[in-house]
Structure formats: structure tokens, C-alpha cells
Protein backbone atom coordinates (compact mmCIF):
# COMPACT_ATOMS: atom_id res chain seq x y z
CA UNK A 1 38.25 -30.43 -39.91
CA UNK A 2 35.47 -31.38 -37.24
CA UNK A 3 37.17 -31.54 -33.56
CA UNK A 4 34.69 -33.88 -31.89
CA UNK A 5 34.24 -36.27 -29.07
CA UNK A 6 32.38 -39.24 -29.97
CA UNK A 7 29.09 -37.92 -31.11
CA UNK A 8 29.28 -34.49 -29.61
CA UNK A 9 30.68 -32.08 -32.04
CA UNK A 10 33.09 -29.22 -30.12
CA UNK A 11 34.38 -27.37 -32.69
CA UNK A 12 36.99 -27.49 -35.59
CA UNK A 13 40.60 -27.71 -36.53
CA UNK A 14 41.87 -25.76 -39.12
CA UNK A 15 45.50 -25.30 -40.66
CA UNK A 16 46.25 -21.89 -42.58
CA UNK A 17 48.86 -20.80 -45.28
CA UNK A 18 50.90 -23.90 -45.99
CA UNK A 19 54.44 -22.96 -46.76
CA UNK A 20 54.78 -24.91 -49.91
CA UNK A 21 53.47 -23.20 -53.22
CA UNK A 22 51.11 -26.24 -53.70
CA UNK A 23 49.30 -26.09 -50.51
CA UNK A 24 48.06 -28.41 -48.09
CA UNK A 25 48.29 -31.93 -49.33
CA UNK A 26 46.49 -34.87 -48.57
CA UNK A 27 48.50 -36.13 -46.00
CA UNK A 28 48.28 -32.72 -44.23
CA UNK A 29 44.55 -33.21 -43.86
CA UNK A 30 44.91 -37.23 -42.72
CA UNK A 31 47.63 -35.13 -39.90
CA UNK A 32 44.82 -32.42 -38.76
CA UNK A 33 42.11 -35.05 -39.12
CA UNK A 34 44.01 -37.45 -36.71
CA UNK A 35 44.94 -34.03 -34.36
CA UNK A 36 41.33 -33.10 -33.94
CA UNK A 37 40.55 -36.85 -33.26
CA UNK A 38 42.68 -36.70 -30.88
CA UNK A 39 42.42 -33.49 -29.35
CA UNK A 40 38.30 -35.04 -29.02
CA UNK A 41 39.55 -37.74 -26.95
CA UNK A 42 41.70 -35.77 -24.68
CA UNK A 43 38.60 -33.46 -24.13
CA UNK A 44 36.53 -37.05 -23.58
CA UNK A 45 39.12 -37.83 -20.75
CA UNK A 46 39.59 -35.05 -19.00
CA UNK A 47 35.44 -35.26 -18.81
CA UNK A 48 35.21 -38.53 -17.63
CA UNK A 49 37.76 -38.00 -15.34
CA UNK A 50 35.54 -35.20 -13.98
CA UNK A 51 32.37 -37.51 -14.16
CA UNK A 52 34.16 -40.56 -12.52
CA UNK A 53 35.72 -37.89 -9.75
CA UNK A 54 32.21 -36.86 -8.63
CA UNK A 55 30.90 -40.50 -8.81
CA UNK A 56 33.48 -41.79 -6.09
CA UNK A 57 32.19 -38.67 -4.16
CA UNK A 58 28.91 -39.56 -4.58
CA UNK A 59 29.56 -43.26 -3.73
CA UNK A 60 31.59 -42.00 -0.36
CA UNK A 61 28.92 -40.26 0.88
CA UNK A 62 26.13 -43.44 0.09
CA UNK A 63 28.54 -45.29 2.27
CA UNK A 64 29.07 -43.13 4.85
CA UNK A 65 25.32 -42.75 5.25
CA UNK A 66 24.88 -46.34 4.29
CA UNK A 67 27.35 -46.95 7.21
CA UNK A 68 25.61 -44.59 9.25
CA UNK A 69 21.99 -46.30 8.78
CA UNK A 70 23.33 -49.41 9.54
CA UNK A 71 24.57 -48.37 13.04
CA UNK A 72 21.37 -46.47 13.52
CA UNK A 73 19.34 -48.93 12.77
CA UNK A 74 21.77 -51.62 14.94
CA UNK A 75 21.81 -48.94 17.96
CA UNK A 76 17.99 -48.82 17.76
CA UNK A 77 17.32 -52.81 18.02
CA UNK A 78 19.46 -52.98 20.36
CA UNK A 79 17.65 -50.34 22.58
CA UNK A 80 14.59 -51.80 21.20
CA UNK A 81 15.83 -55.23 22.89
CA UNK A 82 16.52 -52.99 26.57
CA UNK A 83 13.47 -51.65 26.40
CA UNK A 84 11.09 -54.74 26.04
CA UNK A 85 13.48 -56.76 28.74
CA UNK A 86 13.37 -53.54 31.48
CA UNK A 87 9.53 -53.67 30.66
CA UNK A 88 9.52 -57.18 31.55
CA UNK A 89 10.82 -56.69 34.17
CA UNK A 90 9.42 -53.83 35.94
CA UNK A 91 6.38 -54.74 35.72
CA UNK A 92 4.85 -58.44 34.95
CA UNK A 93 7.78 -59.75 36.35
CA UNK A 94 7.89 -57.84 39.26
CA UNK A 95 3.94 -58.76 39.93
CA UNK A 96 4.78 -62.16 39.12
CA UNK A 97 7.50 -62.50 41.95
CA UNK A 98 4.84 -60.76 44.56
CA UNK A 99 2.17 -63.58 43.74
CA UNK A 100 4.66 -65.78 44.55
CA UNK A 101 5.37 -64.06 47.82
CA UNK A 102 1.07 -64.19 48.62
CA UNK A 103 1.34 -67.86 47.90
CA UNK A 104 4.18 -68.22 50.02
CA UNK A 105 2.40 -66.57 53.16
CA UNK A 106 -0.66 -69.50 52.41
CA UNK A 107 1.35 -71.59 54.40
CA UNK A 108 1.73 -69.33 57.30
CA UNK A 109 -0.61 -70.92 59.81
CA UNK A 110 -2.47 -67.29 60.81
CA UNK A 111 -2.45 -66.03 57.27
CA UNK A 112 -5.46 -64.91 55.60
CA UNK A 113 -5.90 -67.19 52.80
CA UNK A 114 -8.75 -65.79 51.44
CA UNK A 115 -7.11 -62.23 51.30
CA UNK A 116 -4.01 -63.78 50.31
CA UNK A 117 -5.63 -65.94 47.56
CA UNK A 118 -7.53 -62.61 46.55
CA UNK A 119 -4.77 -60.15 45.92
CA UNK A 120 -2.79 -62.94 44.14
CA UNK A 121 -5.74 -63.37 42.12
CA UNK A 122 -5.68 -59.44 41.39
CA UNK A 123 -2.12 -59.35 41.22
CA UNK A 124 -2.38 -62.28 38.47
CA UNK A 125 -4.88 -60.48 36.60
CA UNK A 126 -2.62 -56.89 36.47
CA UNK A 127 0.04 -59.61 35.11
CA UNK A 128 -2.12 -60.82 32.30
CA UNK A 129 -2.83 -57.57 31.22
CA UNK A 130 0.96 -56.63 31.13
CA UNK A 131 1.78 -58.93 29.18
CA UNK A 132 -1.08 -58.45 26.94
CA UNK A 133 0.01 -54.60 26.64
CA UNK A 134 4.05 -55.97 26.13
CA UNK A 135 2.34 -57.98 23.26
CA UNK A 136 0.18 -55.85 21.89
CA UNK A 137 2.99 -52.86 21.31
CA UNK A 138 5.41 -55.53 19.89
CA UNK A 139 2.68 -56.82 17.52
CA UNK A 140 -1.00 -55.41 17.41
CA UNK A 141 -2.83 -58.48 15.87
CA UNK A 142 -4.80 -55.72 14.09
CA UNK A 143 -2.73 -53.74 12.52
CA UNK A 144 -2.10 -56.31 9.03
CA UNK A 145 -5.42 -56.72 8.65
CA UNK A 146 -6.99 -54.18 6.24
CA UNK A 147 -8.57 -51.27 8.00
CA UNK A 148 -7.43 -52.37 11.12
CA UNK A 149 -4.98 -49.85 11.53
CA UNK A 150 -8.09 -47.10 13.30
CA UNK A 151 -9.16 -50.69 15.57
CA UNK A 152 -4.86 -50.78 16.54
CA UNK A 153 -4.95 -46.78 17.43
CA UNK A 154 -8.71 -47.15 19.47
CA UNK A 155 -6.99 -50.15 21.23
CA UNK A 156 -4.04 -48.39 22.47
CA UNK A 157 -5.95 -45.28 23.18
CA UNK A 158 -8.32 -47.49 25.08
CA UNK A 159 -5.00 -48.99 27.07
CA UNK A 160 -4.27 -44.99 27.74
CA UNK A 161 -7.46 -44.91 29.29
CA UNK A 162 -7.22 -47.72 31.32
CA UNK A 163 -3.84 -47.10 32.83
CA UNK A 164 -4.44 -43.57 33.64
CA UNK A 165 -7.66 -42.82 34.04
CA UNK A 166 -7.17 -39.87 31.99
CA UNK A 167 -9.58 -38.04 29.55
CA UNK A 168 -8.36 -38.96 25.94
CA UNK A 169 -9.42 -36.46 22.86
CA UNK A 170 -8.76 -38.43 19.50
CA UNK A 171 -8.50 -36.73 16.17
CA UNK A 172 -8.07 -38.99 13.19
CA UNK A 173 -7.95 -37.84 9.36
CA UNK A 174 -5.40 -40.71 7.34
CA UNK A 175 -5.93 -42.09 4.20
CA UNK A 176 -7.10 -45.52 4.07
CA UNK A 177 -4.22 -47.23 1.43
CA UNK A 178 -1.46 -47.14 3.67
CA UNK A 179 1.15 -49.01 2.99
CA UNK A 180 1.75 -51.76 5.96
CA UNK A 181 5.20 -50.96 6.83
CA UNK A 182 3.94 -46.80 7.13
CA UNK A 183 1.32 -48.31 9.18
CA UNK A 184 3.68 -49.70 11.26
CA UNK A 185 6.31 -47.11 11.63
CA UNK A 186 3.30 -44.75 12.31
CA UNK A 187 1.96 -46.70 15.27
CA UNK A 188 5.28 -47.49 16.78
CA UNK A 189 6.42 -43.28 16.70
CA UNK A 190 2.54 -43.04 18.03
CA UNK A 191 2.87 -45.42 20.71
CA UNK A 192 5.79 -44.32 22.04
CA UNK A 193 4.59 -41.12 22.76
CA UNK A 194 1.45 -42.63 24.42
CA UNK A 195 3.96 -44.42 26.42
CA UNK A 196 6.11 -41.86 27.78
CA UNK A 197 2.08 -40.41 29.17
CA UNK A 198 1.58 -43.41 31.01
CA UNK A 199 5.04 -43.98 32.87
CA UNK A 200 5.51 -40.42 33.63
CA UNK A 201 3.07 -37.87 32.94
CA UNK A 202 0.48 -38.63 35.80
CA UNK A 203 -2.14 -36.21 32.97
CA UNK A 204 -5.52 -36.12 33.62
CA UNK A 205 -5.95 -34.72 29.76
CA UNK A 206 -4.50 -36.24 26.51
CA UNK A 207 -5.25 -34.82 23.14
CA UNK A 208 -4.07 -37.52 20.53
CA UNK A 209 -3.91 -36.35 16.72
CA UNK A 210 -3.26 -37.91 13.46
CA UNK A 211 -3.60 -36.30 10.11
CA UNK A 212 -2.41 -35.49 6.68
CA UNK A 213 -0.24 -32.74 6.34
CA UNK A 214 1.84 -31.52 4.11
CA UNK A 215 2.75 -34.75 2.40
CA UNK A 216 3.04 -36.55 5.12
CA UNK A 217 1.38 -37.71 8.61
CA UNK A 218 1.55 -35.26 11.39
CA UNK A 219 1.26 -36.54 14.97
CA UNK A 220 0.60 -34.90 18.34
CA UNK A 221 0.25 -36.38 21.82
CA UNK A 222 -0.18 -33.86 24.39
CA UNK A 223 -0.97 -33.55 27.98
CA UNK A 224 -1.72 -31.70 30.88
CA UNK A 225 1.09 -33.74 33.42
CA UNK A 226 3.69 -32.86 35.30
CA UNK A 227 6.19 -31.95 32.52
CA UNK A 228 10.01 -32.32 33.45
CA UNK A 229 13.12 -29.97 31.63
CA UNK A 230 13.69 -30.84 28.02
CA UNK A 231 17.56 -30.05 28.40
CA UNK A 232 17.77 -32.70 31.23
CA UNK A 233 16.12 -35.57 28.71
CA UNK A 234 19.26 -37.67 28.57
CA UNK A 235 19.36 -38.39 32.17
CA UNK A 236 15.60 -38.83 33.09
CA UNK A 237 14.07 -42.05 33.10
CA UNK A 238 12.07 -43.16 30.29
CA UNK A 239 15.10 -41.01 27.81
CA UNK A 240 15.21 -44.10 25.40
CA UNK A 241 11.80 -43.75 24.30
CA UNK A 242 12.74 -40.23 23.93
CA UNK A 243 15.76 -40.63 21.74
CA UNK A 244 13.64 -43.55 20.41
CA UNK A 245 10.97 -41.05 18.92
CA UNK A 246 14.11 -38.94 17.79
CA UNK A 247 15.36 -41.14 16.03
CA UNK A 248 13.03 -43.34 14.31
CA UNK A 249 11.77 -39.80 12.55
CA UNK A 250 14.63 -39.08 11.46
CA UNK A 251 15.62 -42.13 9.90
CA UNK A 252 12.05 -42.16 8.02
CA UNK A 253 13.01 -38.31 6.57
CA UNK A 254 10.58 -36.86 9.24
CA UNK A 255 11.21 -34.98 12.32
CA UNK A 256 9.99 -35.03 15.97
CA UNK A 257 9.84 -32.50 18.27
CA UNK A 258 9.48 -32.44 22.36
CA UNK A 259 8.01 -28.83 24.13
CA UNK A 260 7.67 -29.40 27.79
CA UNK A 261 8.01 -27.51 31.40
CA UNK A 262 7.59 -28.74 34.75
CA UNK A 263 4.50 -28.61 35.96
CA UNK A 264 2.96 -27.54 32.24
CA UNK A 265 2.95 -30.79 30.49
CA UNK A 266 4.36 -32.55 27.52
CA UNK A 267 3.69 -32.14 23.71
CA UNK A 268 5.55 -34.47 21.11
CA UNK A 269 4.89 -33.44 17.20
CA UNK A 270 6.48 -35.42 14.87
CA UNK A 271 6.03 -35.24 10.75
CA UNK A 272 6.45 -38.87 8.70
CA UNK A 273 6.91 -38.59 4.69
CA UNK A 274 3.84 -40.22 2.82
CA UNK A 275 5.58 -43.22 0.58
CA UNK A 276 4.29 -43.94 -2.90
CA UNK A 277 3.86 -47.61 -1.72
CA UNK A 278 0.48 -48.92 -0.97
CA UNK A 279 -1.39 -51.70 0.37
């Protein structure tokens, strides 16, 4: 008799020298056709015991890391939120309250009101652009509209250049069908490198790169500056955007890497995974 389990033959059952003169009868074969029935189904069970064992494993470990993502991701808005408000407040802010401090000295009856009026006017102007550079990293107007992703990267580069007064080289090869949200992970993992330049570095030369590589986007922002000790990170200022840059690769599947020395300058790399999606 065929010993199978459901549609997946395993084998047979077979009886041999029946101790009556007659033989097997028919019963005997209904007995060892039921046996290898049910022998199948045992076999069936002890499988899908197997099969529903590794599925609860699998399913422990998609919440753990489900778990895991979620705090990630919580932890990183919540920095995110830090970030912008210290921002604020270091520096438009800050200008904001010294304006008010020129305006205050108008009424001083030997002030210079013209000076006075003047570097309000200036410090005004440094606020405006503050907050235009806040804006423009939370949102670059640009960067949904298509092909406006290479206008979003020559803006910010052009914001480097402003603040720093540092020769930029820019090296750009990315497809054009990005998808938006790539787009916008890319710029954000870009810009926060060009950020930790600005605050920090005090670089007179910046090399900026972009391009495909190995199935994915490879990024480099490196300069000449002052450099600090990579295993003293966690307790230098500006170490969010470092664990920011960290960590936003790693949740996309990519990887970042800081190489840096006092008084030899900084070099983040990072690597983002090309997704199939496309705009």
C-alpha cells in the first residue's frame, strides 16, 4: 500500500506472510491501508510542526526588528525635533534678541542711531537668511519638482559657500528617475554632512561627491579643517548630526563612515541602496 501525505507520496506499507493458510484478506488491506494513511498524517504533523516552529521564529525576529525600527525611527524624530529647536536658537534667535538690544540703545540719548540702525539692519538680514537656511534643510522647495533634485544640491552647496568662504569641488553622476523619497533621504544624509563643515570644520577646501556605485549612491564630503578624534564623537558638539548620519544609513540598508584627525580634516562616506521605485 502507498504511505503518503496528502499529495506527496513517501513510500509504502507492506504486510508479509499472513499466518492463516488463506492469506491476507480484505479487511487486512482496509487495516494497512488505514495504517499508511495514518502513518502519512503523523509524518504531515510532525512537518508542520517543524514549518509552524520556524514561522514563530521568523515572526519573533520581524518584531523584534519591527520593534527596533520603531524606536529608531522615534529616537531619530525626536533628535530631529532637538536639533531644529537648538538651531533656532543659536542662531536666528540669538540675532534676533541682539537687534532688539541695538533698538534698545536708540533711545540712549548719545547713541549712534545711524550705526545702531545699521548693524540691526545687518543683524536682521543674517536673521533672514537663517531662517531661510532652517527652511530650506527642513524642506528644499526644489527638491519635488522633477529635476530639481541637482538645483536642491547647487543650492546647498551654494549655502556652503556662503557660510564659509570655502572652495567647494562638486562631482555629480545620479540617475535622473529617482524616486522622491531616495531623493530625500539622499539630501538629508548629504546635508548633514555639509553641516557638520560649516559649524565645525573652519575648511578652506570641500570636495562634495555623489555617484552610482555599486547599486547604490555613494557620498563623500571631505575637507581640509581642523579635524577632532573620532573616538571622542559622543561628547563633541555637533555628535547628533553624527549619530544622525549613522543612523539614518543604517536604517536605509547603507552604511556611513567618519575618518578624521585633528588638524587633518574630516571625510564622511556613506553608501544608500538604489530602490526599484521611481518617480
Amino acid at each position: 500500500m502507498p504511505w503518503r501525505a496528502g499529495d506527496q507520496r513517501l513510500g509504502q506499507v507492506a504486510a508479509y506472510d499472513s499466518r492463516r493458510v488463506e492469506g491476507f484478506s480484505r479487511e487486512d488491506t482496509w487495516v494497512l491501508q488505514k495504517a499508511g494513511l495514518a502513518a502519512g498524517l503523523v509524518w504531515q504533523l510532525k512537518y508542520a510542526e517543524r514549518d509552524l516552529k520556524r514561522t514563530a521564529e521568523r515572526l519573533e525576529k520581524v518584531d523584534a526588528a519591527r520593534q527596533m525600527l520603531l524606536k529608531n525611527v522615534s529616537t531619530a524624530v525626536d533628535r530631529a525635533r532637538k536639533r531644529f529647536a537648538g538651531d533656532l536658537h543659536d542662531d536666528a534667535l540669538q540675532k534676533l534678541t541682539a537687534v532688539e538690544l541695538q533698538l534698545q540703545r536708540l533711545r540712549e540719548p548719545n547713541g549712534d542711531s545711524a550705526a545702531l540702525l545699521s548693524e540691526a539692519q545687518s543683524l536682521l538680514n543674517e536673521t533672514e537668511e537663517a531662517l531661510r537656511r532652517l527652511l530650506f534643510e527642513v524642506r528644499p522647495p526644489a527638491l519635488e519638482v522633477p529635476g530639481g533634485f541637482l538645483e536642491t544640491i547647487d543650492e546647498r552647496i551654494r549655502m556652503l559657500r556662503s557660510l564659509t568662504g570655502a572652495a567647494v569641488e562638486l562631482q555629480l553622476d545620479l540617475p535622473e528617475d529617482l524616486s522622491y523619497e531616495y531623493r530625500s533621504m539622499l539630501f538629508r544624509q548629504l546635508s548633514e554632512a555639509i553641516a557638520n563643515v560649516e559649524k565645525h570644520a573652519s575648511a578652506t577646501r570641500v570636495t562634495v561627491c555623489l555617484q552610482v556605485h555599486e547599486g547604490g549612491i555613494r557620498g563623500l564630503v571631505q575637507d581640509n579643517g581642523r579635524g577632532f578624534v573620532v573616538a571622542d564623537q559622543d561628547r563633541l558638539p555637533g555628535h547628533l548630526g553624527l549619530l544622525a548620519l549613522n543612523e539614518r544609513a543604517l536604517l536605509a540598508g547603507g552604511w556611513n563612515k567618519i575618518t578624521s584627525e585633528p588638524g587633518l580634516g574630516t571625510s564622511v562616506e556613506f553608501w544608500l541602496p538604489l530602490t526599484e521605485s521611481k518617480v
